[in-house]
Protein backbone atom coordinates (compact mmCIF):
# COMPACT_ATOMS: atom_id res chain seq x y z
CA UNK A 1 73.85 54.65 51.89
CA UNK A 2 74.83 56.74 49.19
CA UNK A 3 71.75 59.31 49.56
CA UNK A 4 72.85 60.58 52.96
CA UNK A 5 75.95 61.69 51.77
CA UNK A 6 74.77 64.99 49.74
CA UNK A 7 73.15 65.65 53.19
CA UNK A 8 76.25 65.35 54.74
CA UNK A 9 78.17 67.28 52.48
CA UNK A 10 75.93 70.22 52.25
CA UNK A 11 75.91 70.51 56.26
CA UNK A 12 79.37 70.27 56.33
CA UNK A 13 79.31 73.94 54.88
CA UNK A 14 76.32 74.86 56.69
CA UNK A 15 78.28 76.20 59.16
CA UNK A 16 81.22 78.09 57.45
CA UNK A 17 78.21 79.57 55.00
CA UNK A 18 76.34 81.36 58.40
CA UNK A 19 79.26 82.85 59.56
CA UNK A 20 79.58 84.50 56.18
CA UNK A 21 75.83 85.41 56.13
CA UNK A 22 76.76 87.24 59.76
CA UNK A 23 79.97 88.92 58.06
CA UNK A 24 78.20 89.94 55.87
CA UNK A 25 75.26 91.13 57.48
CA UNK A 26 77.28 93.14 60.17
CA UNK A 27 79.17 94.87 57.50
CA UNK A 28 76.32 95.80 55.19
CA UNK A 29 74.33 97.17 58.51
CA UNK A 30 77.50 99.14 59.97
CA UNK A 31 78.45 100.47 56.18
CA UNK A 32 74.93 101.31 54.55
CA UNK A 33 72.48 101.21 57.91
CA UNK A 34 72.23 103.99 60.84
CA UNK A 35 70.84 107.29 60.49
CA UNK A 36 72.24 110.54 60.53
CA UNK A 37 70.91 113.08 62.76
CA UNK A 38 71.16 116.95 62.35
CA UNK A 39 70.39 120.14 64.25
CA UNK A 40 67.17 120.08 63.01
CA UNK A 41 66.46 116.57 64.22
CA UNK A 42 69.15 115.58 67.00
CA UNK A 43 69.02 112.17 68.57
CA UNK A 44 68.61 111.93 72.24
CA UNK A 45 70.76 109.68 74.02
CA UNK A 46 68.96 107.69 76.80
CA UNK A 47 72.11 105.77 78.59
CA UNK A 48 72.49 102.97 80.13
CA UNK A 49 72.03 102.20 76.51
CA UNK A 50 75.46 102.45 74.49
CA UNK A 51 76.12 105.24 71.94
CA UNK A 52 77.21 103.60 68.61
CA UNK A 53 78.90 105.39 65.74
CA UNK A 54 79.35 104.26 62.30
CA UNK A 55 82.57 105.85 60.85
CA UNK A 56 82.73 105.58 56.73
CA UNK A 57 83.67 109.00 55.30
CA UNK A 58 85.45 108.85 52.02
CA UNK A 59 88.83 109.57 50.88
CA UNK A 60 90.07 112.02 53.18
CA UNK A 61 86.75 113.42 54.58
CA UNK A 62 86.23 113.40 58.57
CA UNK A 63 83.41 111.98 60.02
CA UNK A 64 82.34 113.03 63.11
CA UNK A 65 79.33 112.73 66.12
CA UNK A 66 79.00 115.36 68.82
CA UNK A 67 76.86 114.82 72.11
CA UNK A 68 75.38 117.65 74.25
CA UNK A 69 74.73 116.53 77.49
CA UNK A 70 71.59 117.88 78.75
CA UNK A 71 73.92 118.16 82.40
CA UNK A 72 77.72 117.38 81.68
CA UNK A 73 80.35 118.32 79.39
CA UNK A 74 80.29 118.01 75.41
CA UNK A 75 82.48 115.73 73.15
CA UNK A 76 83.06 115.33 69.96
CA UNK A 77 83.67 112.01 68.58
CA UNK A 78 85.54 112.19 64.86
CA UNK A 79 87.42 109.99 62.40
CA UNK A 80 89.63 110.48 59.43
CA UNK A 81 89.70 107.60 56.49
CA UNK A 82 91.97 107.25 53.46
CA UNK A 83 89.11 105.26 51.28
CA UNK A 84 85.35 105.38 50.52
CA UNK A 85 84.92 101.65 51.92
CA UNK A 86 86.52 102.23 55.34
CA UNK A 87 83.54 100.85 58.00
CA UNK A 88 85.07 102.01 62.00
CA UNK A 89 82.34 101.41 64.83
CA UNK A 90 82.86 102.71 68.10
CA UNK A 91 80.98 102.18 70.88
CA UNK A 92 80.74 104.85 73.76
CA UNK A 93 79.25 104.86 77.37
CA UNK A 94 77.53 107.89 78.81
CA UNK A 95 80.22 109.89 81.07
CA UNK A 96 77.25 112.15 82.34
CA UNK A 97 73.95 111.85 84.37
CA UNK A 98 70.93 112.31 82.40
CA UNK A 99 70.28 112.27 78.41
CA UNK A 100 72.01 114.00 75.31
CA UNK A 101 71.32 115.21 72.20
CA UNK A 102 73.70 113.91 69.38
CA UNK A 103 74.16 115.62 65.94
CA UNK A 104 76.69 114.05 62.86
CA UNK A 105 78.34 115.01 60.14
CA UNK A 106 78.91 112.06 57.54
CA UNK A 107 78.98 109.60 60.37
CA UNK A 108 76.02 107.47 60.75
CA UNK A 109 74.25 106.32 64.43
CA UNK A 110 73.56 102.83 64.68
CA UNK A 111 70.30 102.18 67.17
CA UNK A 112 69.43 98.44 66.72
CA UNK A 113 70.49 95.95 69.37
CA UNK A 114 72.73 94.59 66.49
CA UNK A 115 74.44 97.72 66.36
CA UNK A 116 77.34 97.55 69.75
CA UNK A 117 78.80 94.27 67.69
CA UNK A 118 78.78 95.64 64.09
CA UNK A 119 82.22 95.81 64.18
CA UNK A 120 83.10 92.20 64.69
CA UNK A 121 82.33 91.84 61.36
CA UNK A 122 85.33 90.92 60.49
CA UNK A 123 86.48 88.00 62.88
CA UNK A 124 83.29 86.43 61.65
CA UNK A 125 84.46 86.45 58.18
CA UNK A 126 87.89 84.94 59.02
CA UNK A 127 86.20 82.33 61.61
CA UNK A 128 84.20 81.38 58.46
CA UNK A 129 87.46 80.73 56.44
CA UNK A 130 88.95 78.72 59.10
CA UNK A 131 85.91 76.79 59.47
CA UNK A 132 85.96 76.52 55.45
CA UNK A 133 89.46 75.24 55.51
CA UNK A 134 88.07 72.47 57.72
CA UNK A 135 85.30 71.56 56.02
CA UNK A 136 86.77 71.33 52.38
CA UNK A 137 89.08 68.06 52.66
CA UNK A 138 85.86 66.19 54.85
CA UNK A 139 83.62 67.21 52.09
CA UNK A 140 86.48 65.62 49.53
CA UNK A 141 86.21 62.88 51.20
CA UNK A 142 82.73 62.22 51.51
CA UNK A 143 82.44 62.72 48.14
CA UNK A 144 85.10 60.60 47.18
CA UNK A 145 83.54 57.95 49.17
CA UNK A 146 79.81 58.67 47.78
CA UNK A 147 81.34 58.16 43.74
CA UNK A 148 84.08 55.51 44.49
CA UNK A 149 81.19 52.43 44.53
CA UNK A 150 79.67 53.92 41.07
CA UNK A 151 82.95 54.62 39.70
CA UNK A 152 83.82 51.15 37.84
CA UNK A 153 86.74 49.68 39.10
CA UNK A 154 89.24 48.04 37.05
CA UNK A 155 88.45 44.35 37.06
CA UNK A 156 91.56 42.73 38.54
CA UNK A 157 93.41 40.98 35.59
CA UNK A 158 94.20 37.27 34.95
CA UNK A 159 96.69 36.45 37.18
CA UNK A 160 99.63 34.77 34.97
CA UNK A 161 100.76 31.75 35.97
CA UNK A 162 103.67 32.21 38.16
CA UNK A 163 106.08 30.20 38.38
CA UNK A 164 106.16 27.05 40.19
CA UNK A 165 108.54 28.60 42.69
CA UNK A 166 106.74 31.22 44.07
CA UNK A 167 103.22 30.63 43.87
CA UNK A 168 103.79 27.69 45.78
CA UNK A 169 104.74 29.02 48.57
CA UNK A 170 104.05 32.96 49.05
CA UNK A 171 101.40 35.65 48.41
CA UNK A 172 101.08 39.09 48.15
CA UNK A 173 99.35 41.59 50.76
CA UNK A 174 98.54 44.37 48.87
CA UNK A 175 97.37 47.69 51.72
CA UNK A 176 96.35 51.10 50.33
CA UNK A 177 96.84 53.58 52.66
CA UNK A 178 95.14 57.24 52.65
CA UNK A 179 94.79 60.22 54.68
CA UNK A 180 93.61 63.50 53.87
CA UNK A 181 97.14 65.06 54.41
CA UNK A 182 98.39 62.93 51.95
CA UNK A 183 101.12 63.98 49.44
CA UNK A 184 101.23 67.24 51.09
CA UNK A 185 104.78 68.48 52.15
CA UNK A 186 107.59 67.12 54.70
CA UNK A 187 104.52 66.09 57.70
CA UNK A 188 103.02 63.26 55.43
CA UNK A 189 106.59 61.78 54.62
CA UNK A 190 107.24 61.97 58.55
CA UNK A 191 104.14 60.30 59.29
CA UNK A 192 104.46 57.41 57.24
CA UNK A 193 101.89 54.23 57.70
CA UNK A 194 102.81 51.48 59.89
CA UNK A 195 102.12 47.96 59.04
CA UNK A 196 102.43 45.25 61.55
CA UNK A 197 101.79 41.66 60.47
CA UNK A 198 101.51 39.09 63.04
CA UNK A 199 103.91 41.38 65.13
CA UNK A 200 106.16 42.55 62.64
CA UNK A 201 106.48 46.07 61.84
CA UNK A 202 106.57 47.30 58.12
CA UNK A 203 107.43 50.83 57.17
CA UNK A 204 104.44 51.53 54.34
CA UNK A 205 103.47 54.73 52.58
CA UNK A 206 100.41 56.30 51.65
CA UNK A 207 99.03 54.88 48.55
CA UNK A 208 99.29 51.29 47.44
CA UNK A 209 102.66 48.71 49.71
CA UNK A 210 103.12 45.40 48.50
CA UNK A 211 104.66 42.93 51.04
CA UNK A 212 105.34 39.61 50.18
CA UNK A 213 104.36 36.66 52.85
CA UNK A 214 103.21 33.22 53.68
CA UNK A 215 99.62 32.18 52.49
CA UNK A 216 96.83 31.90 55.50
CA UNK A 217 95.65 33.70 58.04
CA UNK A 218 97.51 37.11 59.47
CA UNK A 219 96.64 39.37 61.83
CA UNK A 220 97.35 42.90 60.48
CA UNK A 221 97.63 46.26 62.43
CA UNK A 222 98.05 49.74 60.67
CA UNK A 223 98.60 52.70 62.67
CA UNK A 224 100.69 56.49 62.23
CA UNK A 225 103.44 57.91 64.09
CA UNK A 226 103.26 61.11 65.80
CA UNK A 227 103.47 62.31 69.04
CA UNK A 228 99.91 62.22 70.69
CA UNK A 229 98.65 59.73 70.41
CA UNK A 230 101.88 57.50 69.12
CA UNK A 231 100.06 55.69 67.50
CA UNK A 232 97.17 57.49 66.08
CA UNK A 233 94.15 56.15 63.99
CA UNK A 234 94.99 52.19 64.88
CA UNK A 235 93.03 49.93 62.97
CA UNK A 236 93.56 45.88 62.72
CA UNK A 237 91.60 43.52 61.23
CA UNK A 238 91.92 39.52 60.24
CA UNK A 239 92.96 38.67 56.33
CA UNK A 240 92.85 35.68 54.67
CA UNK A 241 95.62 35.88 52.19
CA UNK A 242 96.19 32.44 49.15
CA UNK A 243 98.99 31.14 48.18
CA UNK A 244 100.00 32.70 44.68
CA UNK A 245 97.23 35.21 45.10
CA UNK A 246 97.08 39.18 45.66
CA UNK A 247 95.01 40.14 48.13
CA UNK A 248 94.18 43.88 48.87
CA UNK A 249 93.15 45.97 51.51
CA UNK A 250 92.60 49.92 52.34
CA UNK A 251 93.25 52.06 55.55
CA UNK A 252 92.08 55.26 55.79
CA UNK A 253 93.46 57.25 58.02
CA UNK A 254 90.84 58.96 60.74
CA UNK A 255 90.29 62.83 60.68
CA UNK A 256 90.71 63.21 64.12
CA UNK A 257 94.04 60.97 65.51
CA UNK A 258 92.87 59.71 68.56
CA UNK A 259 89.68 58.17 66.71
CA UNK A 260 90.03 54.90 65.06
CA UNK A 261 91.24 54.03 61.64
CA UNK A 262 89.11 52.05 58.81
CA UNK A 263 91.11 48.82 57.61
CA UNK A 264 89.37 45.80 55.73
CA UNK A 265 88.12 45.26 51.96
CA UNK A 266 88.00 48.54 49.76
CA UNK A 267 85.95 50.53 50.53
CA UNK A 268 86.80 52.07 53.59
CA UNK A 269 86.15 55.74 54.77
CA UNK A 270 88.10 58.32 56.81
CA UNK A 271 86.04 58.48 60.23
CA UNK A 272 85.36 61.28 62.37
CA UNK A 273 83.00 63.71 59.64
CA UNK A 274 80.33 63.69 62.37
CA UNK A 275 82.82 65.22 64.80
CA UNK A 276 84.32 67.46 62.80
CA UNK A 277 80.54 68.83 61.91
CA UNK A 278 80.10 68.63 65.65
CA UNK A 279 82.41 70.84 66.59
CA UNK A 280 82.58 73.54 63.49
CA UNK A 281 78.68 73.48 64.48
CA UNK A 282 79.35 74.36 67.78
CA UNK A 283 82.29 76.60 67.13
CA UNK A 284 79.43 78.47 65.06
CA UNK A 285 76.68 78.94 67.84
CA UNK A 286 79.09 79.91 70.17
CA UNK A 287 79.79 82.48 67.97
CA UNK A 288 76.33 83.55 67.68
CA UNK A 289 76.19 83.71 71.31
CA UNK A 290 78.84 86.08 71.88
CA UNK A 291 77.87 88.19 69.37
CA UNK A 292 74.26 88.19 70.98
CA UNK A 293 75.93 88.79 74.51
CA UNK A 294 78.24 91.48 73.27
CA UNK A 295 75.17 93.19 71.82
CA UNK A 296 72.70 92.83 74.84
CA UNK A 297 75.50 94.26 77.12
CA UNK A 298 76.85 96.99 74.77
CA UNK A 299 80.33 95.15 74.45
């Protein structure tokens, strides 16, 4: 079990990692790529296809494109920019009938299909942060899960001999709750654990709640508060408990509310990784796509 977890943990940045690779890629192409024609060697400009100008003077230098129409009226295209690592695209449509020479002076003409959506550069590079943010607390807990069975636990001590009283007739249920929100500001204290046993309700916390009850067998139901679902990530399961005895078990708290919660022996694990890689995954073609689109058509 424990060698699929690098896998996992490496794809979980997979995504977040490609939209950084096309941040990057749009920006280097827009700020170093292009040409940078002359009177001596104008471009002609065949529309439909989209006229796209690369705008990076320095300092306080203008950069600026202008198209002679071989039938129509000329226009000059300029930009002003206050440092050397400015990057401005624009992307122009033919107002005229026919083809046009274009000269520039310090701006550059991009002519790849990959040039109409160099300037989305940009919202790729903040997507990937977002879908960073996401994947850093699922990778946490993947790996948390991947060392916690090598990690040696403490071996539970001799329990003392209590005294005749109480380990005659009660027992301790030990649960230790965790979500990845945990001990993070005001929302975690609001959406403390719920523990039900055999129908009555227990106000826990994350991290370790002792309650004190009868030896046997309980039926015991952990769920958190919130507003949609009301009772998100419920999890039960069936625990034997001895009289005199501590017994302990962990809930972890699902990634996604309205997916189930892991109760039972420690272990557990925080479920919903696969969906969350689902969806950044997704969230990162689509991405693609537009950017494809928006270059095919010129947008």
């Amino acid at each position: 079990m424990s060698g699929r977890y690098p896998m996992r943990r490496w794809l979980l940045w997979a995504p977040p990692g490609l939209l950084l690779l096309v941040a990057v890629g749009l920006f280097g192409y827009g700020r170093f790529g292009g040409t940078t024609p002359d009177e001596a060697d104008p471009y002609r400009w065949r529309p439909p296809a989209p006229l796209v100008i690369s705008h990076h003077a320095g300092l306080t230098d203008v950069s600026w494109c202008q198209v002679r129409p071989d039938a129509g009226e000329p226009r000059t295209f300029q930009s002003r920019h206050w440092g050397s690592g400015s990057l401005t695209v624009d992307v122009e449509r033919a107002w005229f009938d026919g083809e046009a020479e274009v000269i520039c002076e310090r701006a550059k003409l991009l002519t790849s299909p990959m040039g109409p959506y160099v300037d989305l550069w940009f919202p790729a590079a903040m997507l990937a942060l977002v879908v960073a943010a996401v994947s850093a607390p699922v990778e946490r807990r993947l790996r948390h899960r991947q060392l916690a069975p090598a990690a040696a636990l403490p071996a539970p001590e001799p329990a003392a001999p209590a005294p005749a009283s109480s380990s005659e007739g009660s027992a301790t249920l030990v649960v230790d709750a965790h979500t990845i929100r945990a001990g993070r500001g005001l929302l975690a204290g609001l959406s403390r654990p719920r523990i039900v046993i055999d129908g009555h309700e227990h106000v826990g916390g994350w991290g370790r709640t002792e309650l004190s009850i009868q030896p046997g067998r309980h039926h015991v139901e952990v769920w958190v508060p919130g507003l949609f679902p009301r009772r998100g990530g419920r999890a039960d399961a069936e625990v034997e408990v001895a009289a005199g005895e501590r017994t302990e078990i962990e809930f972890r708290a699902p990634l996604w509310r309205f997916l189930a919660g892991s109760l039972g022996p420690p272990p557990q694990h925080h479920r919903g990784a696969w969906l969350t890689f689902l969806i950044v995954g997704v969230a990162a073609v689509a991405l693609c796509a537009v950017l494809t689109w928006a270059g095919l058509t010129g947008g």
